[in-house]
Protein backbone atom coordinates (compact mmCIF):
# COMPACT_ATOMS: atom_id res chain seq x y z
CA UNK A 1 22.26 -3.77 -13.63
CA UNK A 2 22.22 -3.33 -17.74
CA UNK A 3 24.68 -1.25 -18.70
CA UNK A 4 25.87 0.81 -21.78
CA UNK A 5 25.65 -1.49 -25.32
CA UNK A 6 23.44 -3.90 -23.14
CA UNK A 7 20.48 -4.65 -25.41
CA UNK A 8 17.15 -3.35 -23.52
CA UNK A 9 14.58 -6.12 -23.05
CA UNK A 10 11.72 -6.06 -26.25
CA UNK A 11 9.24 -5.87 -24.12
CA UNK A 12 8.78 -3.08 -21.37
CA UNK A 13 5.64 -4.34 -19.49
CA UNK A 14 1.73 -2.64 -19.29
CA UNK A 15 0.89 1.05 -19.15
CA UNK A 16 -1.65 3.25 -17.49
CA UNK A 17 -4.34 1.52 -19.25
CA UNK A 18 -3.58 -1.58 -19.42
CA UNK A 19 -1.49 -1.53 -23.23
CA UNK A 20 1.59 -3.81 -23.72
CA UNK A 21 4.31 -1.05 -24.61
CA UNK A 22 7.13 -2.85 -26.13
CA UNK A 23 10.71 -0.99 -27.06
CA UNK A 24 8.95 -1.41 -31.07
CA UNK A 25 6.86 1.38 -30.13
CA UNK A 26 9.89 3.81 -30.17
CA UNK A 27 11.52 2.91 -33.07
CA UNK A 28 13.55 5.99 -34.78
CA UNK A 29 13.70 7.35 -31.32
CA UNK A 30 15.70 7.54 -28.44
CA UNK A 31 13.81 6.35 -25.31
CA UNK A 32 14.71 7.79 -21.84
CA UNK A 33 13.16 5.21 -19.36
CA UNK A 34 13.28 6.41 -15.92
CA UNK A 35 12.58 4.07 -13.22
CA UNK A 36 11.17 5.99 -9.87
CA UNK A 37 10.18 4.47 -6.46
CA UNK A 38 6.82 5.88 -6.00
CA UNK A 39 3.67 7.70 -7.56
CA UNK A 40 2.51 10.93 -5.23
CA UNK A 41 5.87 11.16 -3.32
CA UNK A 42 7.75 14.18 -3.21
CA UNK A 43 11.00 13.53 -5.03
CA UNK A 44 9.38 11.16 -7.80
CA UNK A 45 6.41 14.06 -8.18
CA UNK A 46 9.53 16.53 -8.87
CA UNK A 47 11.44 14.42 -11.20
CA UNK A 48 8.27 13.78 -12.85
CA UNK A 49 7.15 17.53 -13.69
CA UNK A 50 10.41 18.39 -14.43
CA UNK A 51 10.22 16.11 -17.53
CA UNK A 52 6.99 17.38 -18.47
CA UNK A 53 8.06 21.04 -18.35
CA UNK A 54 10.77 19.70 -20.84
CA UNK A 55 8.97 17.14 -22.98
CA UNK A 56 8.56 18.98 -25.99
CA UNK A 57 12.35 20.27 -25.99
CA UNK A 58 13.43 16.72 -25.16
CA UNK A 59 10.87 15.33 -27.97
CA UNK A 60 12.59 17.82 -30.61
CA UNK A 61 16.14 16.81 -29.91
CA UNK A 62 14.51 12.86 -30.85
CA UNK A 63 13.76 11.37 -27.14
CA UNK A 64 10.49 9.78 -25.84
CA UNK A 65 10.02 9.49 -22.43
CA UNK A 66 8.50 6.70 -20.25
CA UNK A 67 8.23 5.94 -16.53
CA UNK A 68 8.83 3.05 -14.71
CA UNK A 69 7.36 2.23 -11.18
CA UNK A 70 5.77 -0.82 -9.29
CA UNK A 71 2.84 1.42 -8.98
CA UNK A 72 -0.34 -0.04 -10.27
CA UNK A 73 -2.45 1.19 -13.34
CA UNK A 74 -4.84 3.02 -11.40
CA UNK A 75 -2.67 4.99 -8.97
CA UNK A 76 -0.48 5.80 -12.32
CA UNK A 77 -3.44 6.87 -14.11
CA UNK A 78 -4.09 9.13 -11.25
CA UNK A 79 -0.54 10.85 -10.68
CA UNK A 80 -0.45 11.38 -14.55
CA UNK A 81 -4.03 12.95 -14.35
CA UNK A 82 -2.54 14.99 -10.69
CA UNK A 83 0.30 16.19 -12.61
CA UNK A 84 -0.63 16.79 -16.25
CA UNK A 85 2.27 14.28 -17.41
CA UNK A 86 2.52 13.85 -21.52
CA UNK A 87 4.06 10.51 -21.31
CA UNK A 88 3.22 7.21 -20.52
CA UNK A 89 4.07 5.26 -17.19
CA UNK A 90 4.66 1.54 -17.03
CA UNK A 91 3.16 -0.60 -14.15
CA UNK A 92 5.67 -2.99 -13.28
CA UNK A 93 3.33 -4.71 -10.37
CA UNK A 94 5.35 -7.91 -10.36
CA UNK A 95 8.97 -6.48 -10.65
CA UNK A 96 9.54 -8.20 -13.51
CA UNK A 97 11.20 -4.76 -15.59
CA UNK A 98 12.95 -3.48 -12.49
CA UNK A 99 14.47 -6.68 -11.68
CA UNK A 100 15.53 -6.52 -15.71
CA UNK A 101 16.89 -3.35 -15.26
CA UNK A 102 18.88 -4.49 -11.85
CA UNK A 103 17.19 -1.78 -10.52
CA UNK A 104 15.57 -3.24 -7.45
CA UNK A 105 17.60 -3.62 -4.85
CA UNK A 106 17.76 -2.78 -1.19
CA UNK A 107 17.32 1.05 0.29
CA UNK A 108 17.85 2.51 4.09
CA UNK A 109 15.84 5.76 4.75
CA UNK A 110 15.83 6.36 8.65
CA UNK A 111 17.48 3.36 10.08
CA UNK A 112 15.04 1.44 7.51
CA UNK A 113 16.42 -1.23 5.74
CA UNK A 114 14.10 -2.01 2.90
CA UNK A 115 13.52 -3.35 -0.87
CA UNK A 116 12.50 -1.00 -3.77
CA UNK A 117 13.02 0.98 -7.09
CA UNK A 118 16.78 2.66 -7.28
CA UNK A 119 15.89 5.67 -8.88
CA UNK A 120 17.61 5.71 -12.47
CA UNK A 121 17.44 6.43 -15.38
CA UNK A 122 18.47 4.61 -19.46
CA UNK A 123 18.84 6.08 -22.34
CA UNK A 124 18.22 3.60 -25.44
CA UNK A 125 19.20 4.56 -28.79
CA UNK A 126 16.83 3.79 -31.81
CA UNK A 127 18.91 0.18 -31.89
CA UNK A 128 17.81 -1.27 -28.70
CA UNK A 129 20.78 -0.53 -27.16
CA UNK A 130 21.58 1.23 -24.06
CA UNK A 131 23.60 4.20 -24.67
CA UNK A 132 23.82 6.28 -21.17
CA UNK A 133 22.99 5.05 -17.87
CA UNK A 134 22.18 7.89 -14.90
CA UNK A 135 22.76 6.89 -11.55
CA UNK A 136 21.09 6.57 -8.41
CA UNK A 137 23.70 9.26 -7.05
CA UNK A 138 23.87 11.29 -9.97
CA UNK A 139 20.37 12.19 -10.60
CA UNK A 140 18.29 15.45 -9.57
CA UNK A 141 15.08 15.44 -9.68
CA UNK A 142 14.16 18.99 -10.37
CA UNK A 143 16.73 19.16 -12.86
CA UNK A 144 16.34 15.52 -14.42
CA UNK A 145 15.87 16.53 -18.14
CA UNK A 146 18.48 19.41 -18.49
CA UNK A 147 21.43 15.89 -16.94
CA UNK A 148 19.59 14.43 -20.10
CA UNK A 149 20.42 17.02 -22.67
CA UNK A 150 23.41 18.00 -21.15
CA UNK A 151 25.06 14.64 -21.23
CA UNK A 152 23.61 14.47 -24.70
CA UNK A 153 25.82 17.42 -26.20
CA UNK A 154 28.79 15.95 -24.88
């Protein structure tokens, strides 16, 4: 997994529509790039709004926000359209950005063992670099943006 003062990869992959999004894009910004499992599931849904109903008090204290899944275009399109979401969502259909990232890897959910997205999250400052990583174990999904600015007044 990158970790904090890894450089983040240049570029980030394809977005709801079908735009390269590269890490250019957010220059004089701090990105938060939050990679989720799934589009229209429960817990990803949460996180999801939870950084909407935040985005303008996370985009005044200097943060962009931008999803990560291996959700294709068109189901993204749709859960952004579902959900109202402000931000952009990357479609990482051949695991090239979560395998980046280290954060594919394998899951168990009901005797299941299986492979998919580790729900976490990066914070990368305005020089590429990664300056806070939240955890798998760490993160809550209806209170996702508040571990963001919280950890960012300390």
């Amino acid at each position: 997994m990158l970790d904090i003062n890894d450089k983040a990869p240049g570029l980030l992959g394809r977005d709801e529509s079908g735009r390269e999004v590269s890490l250019a894009d957010f220059k004089g910004k701090k990105l938060v790039l939050y990679f989720y499992p799934k589009d229209m599931t429960s817990g990803c849904t949460a996180e999801a709004c939870n950084l909407r109903d935040n985005y303008d008090e996370l985009r005044a204290r200097g943060y962009e926000v931008l999803g990560v899944s291996v959700d294709d275009e068109k189901k993204h399109r749709r859960f952004i359209e579902k959900n109202g979401l402000p931000f952009h969502l990357i479609a990482d259909t051949e695991k090239r950005l979560v395998e980046q990232f280290g954060v594919w890897g394998e899951k168990k959910m009901c005797g299941r063992t299986y492979m998919g997205t580790l729900r976490t999250t990066f914070i990368i400052g305005e020089d590429g670099a990664i300056e806070r990583v939240i955890t798998p174990k760490e993160i809550k999904v209806k209170d996702h943006a508040a571990q963001i600015l919280k950890q960012a007044n300390e």
